[in-house]
C-alpha atoms as a PDB file:
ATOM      1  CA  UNK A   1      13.403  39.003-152.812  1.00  0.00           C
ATOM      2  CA  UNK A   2      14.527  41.328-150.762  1.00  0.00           C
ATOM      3  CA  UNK A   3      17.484  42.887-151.775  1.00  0.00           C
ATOM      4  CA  UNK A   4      18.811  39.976-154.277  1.00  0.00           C
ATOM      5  CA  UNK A   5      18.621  41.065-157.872  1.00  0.00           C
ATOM      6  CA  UNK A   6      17.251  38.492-160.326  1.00  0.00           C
ATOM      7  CA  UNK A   7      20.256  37.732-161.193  1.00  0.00           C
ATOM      8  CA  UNK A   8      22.190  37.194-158.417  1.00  0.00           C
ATOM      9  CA  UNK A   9      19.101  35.006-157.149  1.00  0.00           C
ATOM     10  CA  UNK A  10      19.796  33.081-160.113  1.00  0.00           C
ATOM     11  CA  UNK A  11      23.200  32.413-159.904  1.00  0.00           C
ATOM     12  CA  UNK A  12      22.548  31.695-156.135  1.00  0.00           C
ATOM     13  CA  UNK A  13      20.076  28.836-157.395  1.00  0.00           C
ATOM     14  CA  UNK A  14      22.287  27.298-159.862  1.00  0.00           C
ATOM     15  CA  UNK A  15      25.491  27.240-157.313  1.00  0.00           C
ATOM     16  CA  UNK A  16      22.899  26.082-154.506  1.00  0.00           C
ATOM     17  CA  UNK A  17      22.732  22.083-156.062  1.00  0.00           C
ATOM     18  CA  UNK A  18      27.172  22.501-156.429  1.00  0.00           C
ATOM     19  CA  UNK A  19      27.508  23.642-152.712  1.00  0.00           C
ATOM     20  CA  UNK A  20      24.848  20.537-151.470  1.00  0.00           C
ATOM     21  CA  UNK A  21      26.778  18.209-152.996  1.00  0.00           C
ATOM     22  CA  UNK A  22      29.659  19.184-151.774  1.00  0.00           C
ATOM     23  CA  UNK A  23      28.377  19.643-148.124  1.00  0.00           C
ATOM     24  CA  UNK A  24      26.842  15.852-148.318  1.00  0.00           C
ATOM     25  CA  UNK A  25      29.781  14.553-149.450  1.00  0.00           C
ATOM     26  CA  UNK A  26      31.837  16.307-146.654  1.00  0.00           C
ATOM     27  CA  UNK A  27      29.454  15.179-144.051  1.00  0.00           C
ATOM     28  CA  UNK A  28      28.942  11.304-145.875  1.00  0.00           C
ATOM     29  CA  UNK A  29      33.445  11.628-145.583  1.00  0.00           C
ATOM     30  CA  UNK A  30      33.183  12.851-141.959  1.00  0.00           C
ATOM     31  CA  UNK A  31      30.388   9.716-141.023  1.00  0.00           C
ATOM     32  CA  UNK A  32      32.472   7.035-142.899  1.00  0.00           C
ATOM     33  CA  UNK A  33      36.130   8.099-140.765  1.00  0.00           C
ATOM     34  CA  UNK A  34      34.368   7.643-137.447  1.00  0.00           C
ATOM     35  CA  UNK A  35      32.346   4.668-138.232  1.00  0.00           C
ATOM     36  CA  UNK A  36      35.596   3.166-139.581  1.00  0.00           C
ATOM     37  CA  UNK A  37      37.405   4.385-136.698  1.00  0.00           C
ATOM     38  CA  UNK A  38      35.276   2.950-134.152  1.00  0.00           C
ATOM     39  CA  UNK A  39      34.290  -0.510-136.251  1.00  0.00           C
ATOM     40  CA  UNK A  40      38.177  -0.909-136.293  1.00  0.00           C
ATOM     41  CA  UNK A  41      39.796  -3.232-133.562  1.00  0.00           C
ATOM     42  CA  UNK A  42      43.749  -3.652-133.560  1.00  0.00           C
ATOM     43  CA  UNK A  43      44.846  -6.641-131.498  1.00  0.00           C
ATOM     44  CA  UNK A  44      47.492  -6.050-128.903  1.00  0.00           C
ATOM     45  CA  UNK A  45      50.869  -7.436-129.627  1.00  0.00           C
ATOM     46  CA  UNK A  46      51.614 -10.339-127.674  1.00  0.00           C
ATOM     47  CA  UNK A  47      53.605 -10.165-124.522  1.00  0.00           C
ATOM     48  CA  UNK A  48      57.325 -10.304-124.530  1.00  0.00           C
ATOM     49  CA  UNK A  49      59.189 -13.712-123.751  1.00  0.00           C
ATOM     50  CA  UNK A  50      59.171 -14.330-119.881  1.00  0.00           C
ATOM     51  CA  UNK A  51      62.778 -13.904-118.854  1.00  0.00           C
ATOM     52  CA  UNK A  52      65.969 -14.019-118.871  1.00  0.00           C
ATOM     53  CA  UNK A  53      66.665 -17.942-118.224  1.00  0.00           C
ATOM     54  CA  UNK A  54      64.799 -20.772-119.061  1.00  0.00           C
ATOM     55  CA  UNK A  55      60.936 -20.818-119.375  1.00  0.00           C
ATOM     56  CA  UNK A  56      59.633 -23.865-117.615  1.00  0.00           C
ATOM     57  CA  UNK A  57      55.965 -22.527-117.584  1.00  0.00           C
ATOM     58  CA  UNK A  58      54.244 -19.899-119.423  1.00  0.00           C
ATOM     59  CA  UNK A  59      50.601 -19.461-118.497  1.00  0.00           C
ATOM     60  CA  UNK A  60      48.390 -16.169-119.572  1.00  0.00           C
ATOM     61  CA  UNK A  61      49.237 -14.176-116.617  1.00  0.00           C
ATOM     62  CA  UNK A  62      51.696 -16.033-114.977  1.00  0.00           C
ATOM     63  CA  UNK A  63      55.275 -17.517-116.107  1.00  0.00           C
ATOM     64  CA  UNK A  64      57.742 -19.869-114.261  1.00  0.00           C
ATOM     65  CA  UNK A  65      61.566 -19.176-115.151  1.00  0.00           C
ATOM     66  CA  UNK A  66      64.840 -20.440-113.709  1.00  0.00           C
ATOM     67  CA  UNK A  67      68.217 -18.631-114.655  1.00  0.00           C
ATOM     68  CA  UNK A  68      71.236 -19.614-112.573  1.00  0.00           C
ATOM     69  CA  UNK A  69      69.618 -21.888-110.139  1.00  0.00           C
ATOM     70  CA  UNK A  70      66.977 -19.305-109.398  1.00  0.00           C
ATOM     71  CA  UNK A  71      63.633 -19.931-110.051  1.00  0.00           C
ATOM     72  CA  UNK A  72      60.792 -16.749-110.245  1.00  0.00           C
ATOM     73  CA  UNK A  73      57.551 -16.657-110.370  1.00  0.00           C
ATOM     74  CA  UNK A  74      56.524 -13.873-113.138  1.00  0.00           C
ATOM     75  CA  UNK A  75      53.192 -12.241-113.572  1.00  0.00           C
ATOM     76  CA  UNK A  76      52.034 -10.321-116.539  1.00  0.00           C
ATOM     77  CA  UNK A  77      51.462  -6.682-115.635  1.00  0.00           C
ATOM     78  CA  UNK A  78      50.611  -4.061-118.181  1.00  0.00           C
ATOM     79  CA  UNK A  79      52.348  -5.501-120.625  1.00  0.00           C
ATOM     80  CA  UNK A  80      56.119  -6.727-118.742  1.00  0.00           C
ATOM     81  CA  UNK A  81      56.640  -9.608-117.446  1.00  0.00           C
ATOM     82  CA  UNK A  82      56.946  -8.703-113.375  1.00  0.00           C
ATOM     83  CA  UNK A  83      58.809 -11.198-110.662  1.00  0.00           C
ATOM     84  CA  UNK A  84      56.838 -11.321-107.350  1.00  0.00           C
ATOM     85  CA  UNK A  85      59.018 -10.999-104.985  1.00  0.00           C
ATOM     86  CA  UNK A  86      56.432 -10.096-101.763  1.00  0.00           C
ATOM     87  CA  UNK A  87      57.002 -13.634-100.187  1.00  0.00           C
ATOM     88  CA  UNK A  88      53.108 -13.920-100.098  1.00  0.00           C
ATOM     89  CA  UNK A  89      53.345 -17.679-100.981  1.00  0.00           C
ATOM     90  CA  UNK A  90      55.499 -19.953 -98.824  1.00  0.00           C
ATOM     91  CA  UNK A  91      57.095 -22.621-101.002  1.00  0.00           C
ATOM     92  CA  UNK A  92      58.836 -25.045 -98.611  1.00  0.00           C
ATOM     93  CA  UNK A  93      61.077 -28.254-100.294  1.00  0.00           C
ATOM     94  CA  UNK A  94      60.341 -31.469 -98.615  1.00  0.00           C
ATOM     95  CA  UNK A  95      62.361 -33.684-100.955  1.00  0.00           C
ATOM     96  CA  UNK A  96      64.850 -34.568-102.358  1.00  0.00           C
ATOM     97  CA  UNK A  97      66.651 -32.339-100.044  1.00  0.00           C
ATOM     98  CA  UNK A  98      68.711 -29.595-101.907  1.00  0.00           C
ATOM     99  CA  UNK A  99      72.142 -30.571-102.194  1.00  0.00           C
ATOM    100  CA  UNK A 100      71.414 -34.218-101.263  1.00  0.00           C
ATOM    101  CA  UNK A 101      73.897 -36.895-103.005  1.00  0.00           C
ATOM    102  CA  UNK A 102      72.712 -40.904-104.118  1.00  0.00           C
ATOM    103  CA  UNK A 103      68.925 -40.277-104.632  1.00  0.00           C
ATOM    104  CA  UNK A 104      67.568 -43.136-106.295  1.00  0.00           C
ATOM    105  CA  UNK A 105      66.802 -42.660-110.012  1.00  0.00           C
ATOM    106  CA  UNK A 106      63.155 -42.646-109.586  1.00  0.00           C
ATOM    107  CA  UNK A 107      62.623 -40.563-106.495  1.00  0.00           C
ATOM    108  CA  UNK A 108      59.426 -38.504-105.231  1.00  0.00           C
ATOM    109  CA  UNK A 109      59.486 -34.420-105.469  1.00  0.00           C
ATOM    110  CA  UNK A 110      57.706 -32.791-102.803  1.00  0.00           C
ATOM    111  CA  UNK A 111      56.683 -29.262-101.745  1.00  0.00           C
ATOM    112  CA  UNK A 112      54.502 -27.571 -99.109  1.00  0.00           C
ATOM    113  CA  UNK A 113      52.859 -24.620 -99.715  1.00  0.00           C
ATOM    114  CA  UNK A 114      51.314 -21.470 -98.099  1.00  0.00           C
ATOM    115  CA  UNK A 115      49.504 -18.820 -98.457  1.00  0.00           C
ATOM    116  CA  UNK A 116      47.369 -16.223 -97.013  1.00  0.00           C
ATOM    117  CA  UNK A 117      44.822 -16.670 -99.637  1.00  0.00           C
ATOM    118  CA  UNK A 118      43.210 -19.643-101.538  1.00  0.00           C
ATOM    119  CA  UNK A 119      46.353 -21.502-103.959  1.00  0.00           C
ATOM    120  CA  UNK A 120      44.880 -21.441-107.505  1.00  0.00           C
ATOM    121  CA  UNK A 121      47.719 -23.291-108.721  1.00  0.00           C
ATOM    122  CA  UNK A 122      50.536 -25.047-108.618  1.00  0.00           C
ATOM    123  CA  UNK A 123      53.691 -27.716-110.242  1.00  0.00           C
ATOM    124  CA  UNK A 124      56.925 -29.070-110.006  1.00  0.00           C
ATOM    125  CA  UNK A 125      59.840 -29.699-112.808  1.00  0.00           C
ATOM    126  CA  UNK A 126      62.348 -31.785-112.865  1.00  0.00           C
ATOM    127  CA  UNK A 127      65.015 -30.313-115.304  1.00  0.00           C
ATOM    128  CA  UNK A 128      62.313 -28.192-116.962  1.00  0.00           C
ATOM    129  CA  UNK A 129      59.434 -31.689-117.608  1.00  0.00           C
ATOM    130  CA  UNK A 130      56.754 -31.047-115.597  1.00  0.00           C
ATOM    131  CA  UNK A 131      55.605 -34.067-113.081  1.00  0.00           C
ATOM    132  CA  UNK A 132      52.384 -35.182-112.776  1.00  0.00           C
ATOM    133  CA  UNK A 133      51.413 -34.183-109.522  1.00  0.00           C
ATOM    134  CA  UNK A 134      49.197 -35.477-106.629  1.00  0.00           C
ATOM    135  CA  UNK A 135      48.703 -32.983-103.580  1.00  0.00           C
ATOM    136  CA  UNK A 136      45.602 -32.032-100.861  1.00  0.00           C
ATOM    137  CA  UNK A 137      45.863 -29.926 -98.003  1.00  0.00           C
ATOM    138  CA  UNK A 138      43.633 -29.194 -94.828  1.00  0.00           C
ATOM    139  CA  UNK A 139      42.739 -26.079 -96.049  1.00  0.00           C
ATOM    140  CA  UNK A 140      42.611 -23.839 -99.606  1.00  0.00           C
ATOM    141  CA  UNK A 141      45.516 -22.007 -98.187  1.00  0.00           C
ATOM    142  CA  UNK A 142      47.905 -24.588 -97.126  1.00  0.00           C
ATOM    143  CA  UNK A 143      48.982 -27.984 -99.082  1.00  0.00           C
ATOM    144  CA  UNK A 144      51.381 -30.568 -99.905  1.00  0.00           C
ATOM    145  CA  UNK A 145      52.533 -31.567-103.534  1.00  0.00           C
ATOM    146  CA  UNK A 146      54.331 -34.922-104.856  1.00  0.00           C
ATOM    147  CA  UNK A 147      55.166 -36.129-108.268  1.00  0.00           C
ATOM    148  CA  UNK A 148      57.846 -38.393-109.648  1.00  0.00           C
ATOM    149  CA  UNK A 149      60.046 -38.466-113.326  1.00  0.00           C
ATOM    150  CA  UNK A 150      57.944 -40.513-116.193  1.00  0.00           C
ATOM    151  CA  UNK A 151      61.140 -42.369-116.727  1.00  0.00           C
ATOM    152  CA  UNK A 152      64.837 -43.023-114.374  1.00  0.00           C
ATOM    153  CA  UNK A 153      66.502 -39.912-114.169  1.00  0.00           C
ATOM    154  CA  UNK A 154      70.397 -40.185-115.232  1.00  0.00           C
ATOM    155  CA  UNK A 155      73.607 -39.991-113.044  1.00  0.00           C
ATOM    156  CA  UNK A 156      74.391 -36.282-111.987  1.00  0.00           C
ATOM    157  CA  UNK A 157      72.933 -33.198-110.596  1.00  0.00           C
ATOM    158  CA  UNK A 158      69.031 -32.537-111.614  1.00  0.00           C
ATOM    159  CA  UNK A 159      67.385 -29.048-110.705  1.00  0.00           C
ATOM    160  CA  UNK A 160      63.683 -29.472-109.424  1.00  0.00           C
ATOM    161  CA  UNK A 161      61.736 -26.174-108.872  1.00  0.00           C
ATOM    162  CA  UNK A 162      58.300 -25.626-107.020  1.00  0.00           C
ATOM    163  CA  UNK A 163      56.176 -23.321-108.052  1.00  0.00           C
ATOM    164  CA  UNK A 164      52.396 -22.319-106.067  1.00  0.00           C
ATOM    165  CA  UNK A 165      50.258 -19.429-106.797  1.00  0.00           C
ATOM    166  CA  UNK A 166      46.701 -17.497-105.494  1.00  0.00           C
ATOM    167  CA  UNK A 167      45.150 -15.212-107.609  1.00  0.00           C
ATOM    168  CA  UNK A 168      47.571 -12.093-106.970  1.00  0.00           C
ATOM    169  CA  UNK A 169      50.750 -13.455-106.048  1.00  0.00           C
ATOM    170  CA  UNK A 170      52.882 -16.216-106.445  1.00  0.00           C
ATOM    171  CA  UNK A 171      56.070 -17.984-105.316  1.00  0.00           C
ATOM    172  CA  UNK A 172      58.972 -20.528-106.803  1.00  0.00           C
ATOM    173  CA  UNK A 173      61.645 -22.168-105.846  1.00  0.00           C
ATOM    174  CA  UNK A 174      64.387 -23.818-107.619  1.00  0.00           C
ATOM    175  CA  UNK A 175      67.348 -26.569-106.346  1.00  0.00           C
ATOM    176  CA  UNK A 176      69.428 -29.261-106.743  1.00  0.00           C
ATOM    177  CA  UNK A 177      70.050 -32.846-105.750  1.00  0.00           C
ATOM    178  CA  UNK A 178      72.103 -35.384-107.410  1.00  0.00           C
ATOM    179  CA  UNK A 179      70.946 -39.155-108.237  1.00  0.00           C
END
């Protein structure tokens, strides 16, 4: 055995079972924290409220918000909420006129809309309800939109707000008319 005496071969053989346990449990520790590690999936918080002003439409990637008149178009980007403000899409109002005065109490919203790529969506609001909206166009890139209340809209000033979209960037536009 060269160079071992008997009894350091001997207590080398009795230690030898101590040290494989320990080594197996080591590696069994070192298997388990990297499995674990890799089985383990943490969901990403959700995104932040679109803002500031008042949400009118929150989609996955996209939001619609108006605060002080204004309406934006806001797109979910790493994480933030991000207005587009590269004038891409072409929201134009075709009615009620902003500013107009005595607009009958049920009255048709209308937009046209542009783009240089296909629209993938779009909506109007009347003081934040959605209409229920017809629309068509000569091409994917270039349409017309129309919708009117569910019920009589009230006395006063009402905000409407247009709102189109492709699949990178997207427009709105808010105003006002009175009935």
């Amino acid at each position: 055995m060269s160079g071992l005496r008997n009894a350091d071969y001997a207590s080398a053989v009795r230690r030898l079972p101590v040290v494989a346990v320990l080594l197996a449990a080591a590696l069994i520790a070192v298997g388990c924290g990297s499995s674990s590690a890799s089985q383990t999936t943490s969901t990403p918080p959700p995104p932040p409220k679109p803002g500031p002003g008042q949400v009118v439409f929150q989609g996955s990637s996209w939001a619609v918000v108006v605060d002080h008149g204004e309406a934006s178009a806001l797109h979910l980007v790493g994480g933030a909420w991000k207005p587009d403000t590269s004038g891409v899409v072409k929201v134009d109002v075709l009615g009620p006129k902003p500013g107009s005065k005595g607009n009958p109490p049920r009255l048709q919203v209308a937009a046209q809309l542009r783009a240089n790529a296909d629209l993938v969506e779009s909506a109007l609001w009347v003081d934040g309800v959605e209409l229920l909206e017809k629309g068509g166009g000569l091409t994917p890139t270039r349409g017309t939109i129309y919708g009117t209340t569910v019920s009589p809209l009230e006395p006063g000033k009402h905000t409407a707000v247009a709102y189109a979209r492709t699949g990178t960037h997207g427009t709105a536009v808010a105003w006002t008319f009175s009935v």
